[in-house]
N, C-alpha and C. Protein backbone atom coordinates (compact mmCIF):
# COMPACT_ATOMS: atom_id res chain seq x y z
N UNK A 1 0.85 -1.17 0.00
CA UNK A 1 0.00 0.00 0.00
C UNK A 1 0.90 1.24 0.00
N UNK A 2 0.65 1.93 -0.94
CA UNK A 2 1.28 3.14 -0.81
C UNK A 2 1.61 4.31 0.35
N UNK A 3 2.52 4.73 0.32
CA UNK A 3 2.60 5.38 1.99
C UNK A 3 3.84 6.57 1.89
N UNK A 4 3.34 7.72 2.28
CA UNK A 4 4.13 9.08 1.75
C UNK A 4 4.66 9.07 3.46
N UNK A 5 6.21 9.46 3.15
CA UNK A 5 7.04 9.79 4.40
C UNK A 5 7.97 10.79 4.16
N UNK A 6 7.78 11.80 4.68
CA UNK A 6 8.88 12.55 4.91
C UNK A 6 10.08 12.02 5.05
N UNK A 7 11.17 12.74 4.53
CA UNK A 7 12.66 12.37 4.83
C UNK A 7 13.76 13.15 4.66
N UNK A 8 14.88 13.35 5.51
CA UNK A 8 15.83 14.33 5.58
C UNK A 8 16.67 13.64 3.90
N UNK A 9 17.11 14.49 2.69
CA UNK A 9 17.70 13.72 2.15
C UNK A 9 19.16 14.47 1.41
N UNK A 10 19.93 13.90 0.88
CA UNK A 10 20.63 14.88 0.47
C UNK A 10 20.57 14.70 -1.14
N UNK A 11 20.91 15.36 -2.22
CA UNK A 11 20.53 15.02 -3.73
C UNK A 11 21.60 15.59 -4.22
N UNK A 12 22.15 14.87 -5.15
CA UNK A 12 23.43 15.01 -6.00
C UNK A 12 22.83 15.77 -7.50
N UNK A 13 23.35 14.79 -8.63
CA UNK A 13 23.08 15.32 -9.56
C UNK A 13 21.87 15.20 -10.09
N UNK A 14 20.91 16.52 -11.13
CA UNK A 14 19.66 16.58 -11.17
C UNK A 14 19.23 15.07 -11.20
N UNK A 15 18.25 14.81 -10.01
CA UNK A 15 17.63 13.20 -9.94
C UNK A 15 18.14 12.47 -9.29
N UNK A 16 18.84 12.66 -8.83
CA UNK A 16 19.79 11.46 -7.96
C UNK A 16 19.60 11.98 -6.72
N UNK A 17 18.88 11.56 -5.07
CA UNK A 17 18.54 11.54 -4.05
C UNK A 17 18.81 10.06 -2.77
N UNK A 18 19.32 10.66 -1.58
CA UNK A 18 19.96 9.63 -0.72
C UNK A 18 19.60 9.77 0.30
N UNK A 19 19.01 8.82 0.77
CA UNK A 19 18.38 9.32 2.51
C UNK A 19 18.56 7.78 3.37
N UNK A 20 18.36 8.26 4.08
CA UNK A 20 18.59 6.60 5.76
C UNK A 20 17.29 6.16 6.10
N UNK A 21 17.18 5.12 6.57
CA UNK A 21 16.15 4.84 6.68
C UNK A 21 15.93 3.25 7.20
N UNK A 22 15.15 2.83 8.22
CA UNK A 22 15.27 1.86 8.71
C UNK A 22 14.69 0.70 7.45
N UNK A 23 15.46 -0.28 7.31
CA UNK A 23 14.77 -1.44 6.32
C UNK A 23 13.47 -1.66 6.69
N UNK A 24 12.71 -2.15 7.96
CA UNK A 24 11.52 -2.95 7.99
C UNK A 24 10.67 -1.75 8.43
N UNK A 25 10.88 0.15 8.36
CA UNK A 25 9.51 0.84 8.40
C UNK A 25 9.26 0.49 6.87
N UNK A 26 7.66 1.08 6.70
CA UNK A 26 6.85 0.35 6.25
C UNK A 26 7.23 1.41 4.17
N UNK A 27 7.98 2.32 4.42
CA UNK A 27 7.88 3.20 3.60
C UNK A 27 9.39 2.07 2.84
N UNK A 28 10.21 1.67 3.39
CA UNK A 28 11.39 0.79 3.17
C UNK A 28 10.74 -0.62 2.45
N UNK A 29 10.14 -0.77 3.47
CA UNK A 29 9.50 -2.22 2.73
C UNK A 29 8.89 -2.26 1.36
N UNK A 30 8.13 -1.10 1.13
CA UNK A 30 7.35 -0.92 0.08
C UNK A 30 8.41 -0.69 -1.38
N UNK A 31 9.31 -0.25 -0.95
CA UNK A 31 10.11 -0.24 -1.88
C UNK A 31 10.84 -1.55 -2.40
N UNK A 32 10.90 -2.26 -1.18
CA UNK A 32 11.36 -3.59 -1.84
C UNK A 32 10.27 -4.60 -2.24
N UNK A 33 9.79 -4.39 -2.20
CA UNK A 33 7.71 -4.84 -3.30
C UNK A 33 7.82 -4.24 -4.34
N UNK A 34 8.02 -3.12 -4.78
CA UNK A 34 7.56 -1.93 -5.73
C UNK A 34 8.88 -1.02 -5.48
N UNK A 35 9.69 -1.31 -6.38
CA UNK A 35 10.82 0.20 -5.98
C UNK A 35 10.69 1.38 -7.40
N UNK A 36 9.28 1.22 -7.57
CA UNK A 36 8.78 2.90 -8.28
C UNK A 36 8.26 3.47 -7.14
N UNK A 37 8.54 4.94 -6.85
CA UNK A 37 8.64 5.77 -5.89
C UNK A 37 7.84 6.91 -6.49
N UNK A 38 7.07 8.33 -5.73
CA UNK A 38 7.11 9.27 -6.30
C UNK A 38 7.90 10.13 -4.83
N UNK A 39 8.13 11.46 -5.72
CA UNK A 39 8.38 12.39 -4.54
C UNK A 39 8.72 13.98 -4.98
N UNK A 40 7.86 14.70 -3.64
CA UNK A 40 7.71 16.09 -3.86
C UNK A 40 8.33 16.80 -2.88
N UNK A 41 9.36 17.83 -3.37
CA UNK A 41 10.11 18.58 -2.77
C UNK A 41 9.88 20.27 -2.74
N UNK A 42 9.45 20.79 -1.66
CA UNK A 42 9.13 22.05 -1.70
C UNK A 42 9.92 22.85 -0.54
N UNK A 43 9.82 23.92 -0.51
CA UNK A 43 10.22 24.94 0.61
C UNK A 43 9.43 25.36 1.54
N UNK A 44 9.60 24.14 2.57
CA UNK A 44 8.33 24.49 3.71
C UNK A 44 8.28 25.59 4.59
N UNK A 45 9.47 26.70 4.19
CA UNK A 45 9.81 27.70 4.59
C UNK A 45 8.80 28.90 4.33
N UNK A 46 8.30 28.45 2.81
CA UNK A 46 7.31 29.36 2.07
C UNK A 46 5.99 29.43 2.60
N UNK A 47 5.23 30.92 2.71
CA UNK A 47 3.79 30.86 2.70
C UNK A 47 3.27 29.88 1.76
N UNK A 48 2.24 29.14 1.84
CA UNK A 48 1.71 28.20 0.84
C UNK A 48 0.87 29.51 0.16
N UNK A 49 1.13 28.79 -1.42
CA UNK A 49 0.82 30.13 -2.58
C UNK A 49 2.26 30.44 -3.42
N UNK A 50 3.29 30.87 -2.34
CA UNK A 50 4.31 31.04 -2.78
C UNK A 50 5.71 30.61 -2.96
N UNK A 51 5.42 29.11 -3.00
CA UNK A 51 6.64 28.34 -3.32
C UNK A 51 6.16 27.63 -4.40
N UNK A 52 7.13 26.86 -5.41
CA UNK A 52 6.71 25.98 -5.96
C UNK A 52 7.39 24.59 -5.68
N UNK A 53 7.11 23.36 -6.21
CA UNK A 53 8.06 22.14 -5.74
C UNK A 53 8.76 21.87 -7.04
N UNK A 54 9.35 20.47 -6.49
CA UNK A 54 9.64 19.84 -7.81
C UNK A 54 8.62 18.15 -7.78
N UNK A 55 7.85 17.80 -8.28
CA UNK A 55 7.49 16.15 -8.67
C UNK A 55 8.41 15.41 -9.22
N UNK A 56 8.42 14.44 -8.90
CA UNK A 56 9.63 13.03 -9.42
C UNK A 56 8.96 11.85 -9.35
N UNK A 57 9.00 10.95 -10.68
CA UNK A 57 8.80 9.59 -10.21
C UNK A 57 10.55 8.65 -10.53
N UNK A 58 10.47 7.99 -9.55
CA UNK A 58 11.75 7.72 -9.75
C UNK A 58 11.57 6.13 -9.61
N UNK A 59 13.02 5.75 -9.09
CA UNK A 59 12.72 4.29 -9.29
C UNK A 59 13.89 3.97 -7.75
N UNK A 60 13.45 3.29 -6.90
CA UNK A 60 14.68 3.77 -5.18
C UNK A 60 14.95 2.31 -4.90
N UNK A 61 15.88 2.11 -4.17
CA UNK A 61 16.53 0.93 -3.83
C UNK A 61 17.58 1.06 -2.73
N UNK A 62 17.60 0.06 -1.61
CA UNK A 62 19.02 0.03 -0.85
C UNK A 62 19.96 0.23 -1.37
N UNK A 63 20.95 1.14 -1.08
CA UNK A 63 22.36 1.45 -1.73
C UNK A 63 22.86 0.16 -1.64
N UNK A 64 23.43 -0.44 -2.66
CA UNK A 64 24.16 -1.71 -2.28
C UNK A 64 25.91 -1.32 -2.12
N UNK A 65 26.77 -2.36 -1.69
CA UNK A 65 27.66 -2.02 -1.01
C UNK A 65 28.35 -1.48 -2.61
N UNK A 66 28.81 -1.80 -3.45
CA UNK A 66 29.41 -1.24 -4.55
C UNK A 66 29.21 0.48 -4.86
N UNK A 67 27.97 0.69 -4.51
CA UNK A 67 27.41 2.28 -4.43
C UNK A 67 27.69 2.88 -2.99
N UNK A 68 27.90 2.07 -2.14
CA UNK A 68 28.23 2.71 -0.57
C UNK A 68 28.96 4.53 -0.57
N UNK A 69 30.11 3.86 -1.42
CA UNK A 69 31.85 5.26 -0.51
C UNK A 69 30.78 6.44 -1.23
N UNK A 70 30.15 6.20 -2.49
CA UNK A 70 29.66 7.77 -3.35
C UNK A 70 28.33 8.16 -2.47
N UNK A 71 27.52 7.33 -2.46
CA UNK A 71 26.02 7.72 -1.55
C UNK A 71 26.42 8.24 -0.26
N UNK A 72 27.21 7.56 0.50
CA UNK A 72 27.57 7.95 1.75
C UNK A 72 28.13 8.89 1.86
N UNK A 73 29.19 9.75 0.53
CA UNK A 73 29.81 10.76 0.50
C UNK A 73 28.61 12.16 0.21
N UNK A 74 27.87 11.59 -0.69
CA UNK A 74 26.86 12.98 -0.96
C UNK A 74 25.90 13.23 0.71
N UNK A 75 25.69 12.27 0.95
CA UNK A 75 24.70 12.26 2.22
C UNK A 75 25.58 12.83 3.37
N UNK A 76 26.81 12.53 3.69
CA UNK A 76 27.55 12.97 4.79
C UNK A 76 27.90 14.41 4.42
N UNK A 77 28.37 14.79 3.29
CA UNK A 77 28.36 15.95 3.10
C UNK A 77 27.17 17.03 3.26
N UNK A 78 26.36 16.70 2.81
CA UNK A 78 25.29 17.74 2.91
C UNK A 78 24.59 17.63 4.55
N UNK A 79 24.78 16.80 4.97
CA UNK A 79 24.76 16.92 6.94
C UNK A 79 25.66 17.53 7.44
N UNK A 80 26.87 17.63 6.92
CA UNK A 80 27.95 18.21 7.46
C UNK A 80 27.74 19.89 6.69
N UNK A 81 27.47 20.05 6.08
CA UNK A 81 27.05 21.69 4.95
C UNK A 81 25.80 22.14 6.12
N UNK A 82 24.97 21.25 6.81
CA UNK A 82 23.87 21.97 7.36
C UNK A 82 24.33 21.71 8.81
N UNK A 83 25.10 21.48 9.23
CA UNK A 83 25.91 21.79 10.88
C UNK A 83 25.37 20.33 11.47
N UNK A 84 25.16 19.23 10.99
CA UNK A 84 24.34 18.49 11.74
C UNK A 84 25.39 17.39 11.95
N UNK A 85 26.40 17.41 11.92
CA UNK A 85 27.69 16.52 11.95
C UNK A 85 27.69 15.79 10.82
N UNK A 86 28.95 14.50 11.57
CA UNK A 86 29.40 13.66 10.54
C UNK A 86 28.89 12.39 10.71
N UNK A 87 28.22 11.63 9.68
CA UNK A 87 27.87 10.16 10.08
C UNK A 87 28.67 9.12 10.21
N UNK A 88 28.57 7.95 10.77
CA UNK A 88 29.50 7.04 10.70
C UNK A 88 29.02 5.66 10.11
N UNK A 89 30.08 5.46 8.84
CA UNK A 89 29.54 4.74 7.62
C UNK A 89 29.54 3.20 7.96
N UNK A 90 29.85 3.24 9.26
CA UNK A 90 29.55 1.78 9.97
C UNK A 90 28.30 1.28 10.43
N UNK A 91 27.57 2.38 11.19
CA UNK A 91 26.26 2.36 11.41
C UNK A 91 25.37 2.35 10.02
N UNK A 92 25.55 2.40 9.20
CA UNK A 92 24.92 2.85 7.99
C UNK A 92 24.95 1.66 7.18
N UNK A 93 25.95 0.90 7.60
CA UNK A 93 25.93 -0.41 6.90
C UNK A 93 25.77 -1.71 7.72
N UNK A 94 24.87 -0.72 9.15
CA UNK A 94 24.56 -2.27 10.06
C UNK A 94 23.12 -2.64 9.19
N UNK A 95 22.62 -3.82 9.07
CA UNK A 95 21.49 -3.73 8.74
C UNK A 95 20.25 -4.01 9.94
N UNK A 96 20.81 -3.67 11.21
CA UNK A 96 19.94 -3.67 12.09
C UNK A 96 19.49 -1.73 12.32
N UNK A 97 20.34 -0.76 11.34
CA UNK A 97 20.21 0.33 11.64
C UNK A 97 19.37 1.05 10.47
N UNK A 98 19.28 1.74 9.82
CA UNK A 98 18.75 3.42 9.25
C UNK A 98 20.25 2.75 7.86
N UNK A 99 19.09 2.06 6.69
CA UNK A 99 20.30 2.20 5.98
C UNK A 99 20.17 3.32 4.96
N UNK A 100 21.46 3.43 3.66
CA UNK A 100 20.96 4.37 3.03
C UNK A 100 20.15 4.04 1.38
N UNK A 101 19.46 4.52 0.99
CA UNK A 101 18.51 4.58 0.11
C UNK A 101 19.11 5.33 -0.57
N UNK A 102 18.68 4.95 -1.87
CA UNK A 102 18.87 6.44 -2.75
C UNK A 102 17.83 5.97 -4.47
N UNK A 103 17.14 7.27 -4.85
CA UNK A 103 16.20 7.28 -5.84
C UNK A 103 16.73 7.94 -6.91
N UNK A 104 16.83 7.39 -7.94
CA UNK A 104 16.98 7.98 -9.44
C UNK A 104 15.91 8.17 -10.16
N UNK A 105 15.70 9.22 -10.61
CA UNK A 105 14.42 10.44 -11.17
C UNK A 105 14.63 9.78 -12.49
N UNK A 106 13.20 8.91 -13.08
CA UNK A 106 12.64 9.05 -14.18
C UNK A 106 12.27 9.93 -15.06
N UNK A 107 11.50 11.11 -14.19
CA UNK A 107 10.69 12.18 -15.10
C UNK A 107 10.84 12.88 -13.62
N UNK A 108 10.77 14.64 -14.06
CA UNK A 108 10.56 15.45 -13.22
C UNK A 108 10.21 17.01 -13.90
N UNK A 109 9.28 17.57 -12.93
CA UNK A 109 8.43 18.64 -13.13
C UNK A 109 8.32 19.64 -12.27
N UNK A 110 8.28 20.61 -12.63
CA UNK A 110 7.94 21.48 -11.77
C UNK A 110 6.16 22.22 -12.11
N UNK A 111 5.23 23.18 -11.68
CA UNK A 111 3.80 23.23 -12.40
C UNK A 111 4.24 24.77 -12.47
N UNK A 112 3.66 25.34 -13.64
CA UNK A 112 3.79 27.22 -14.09
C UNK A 112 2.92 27.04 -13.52
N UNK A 113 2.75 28.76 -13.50
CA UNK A 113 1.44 29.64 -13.29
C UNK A 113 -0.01 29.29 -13.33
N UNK A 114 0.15 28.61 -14.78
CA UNK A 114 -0.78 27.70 -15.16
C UNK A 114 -1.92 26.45 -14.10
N UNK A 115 -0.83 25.94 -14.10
CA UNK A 115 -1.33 24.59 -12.91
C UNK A 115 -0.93 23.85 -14.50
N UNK A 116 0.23 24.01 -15.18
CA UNK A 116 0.63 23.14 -16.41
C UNK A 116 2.04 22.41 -16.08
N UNK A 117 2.45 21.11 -16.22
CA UNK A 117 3.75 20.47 -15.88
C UNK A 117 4.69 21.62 -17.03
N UNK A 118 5.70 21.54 -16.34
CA UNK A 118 7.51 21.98 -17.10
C UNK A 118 8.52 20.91 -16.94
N UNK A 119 8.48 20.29 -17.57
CA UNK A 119 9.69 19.03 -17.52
C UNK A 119 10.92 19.84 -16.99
N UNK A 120 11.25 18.88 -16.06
CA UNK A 120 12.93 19.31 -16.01
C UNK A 120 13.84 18.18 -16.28
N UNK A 121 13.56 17.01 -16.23
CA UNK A 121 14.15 15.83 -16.68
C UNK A 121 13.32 14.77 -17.43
């Protein structure tokens, strides 16, 4: 069953997104049933009215260990860019812990003025 979760994430190049996440919550699991994903990124900073997002359908999966040193590098970096420290890539590869995920963008949009899609990928 489909199931929208928030998540701290960090994102590399346009489409490429990495976040932690325990294997057996239910948003983890679903991905390993179904690893087509969607996801919407906005500035919750903004009055609603005046932000726009981006839409993505992507396709997400456990980082496997071959993808580890690069996922773990974009994700530790951008925790470390927002003051929140440094992770430790041991915990990250317990699988009793928060592992890391990461989603590659099929198609992505942002909506004009309109309420009309603008491809960005």
């Amino acid at each position: 069953m489909p199931w929208a979760t928030p998540v701290w994430f960090a994102a590399g190049e346009l489409g490429l997104f990495v976040w932690a996440s325990k294997p057996g919550a239910r948003h983890s699991r679903n991905i390993s049933a179904n690893p087509r994903v969607s996801l919407v990124i906005f500035d919750s900073a903004k009055a609603p009215g005046e932000g726009s997002a981006l839409y993505v359908s992507a396709d997400a999966a456990p980082v496997d260990e071959g993808g580890f040193e690069d996922a773990f590098a974009l994700y530790n970096a951008r925790s470390e860019s927002q003051g929140l420290g440094e992770w430790d890539p041991a915990k990250l590869r317990d699988p009793a812990r928060p592992r890391l995920y990461r989603a590659v963008a099929r198609e992505a949009f942002v909506l004009d003025d309109h309420d009309e899609r603008v491809t960005v990928i």
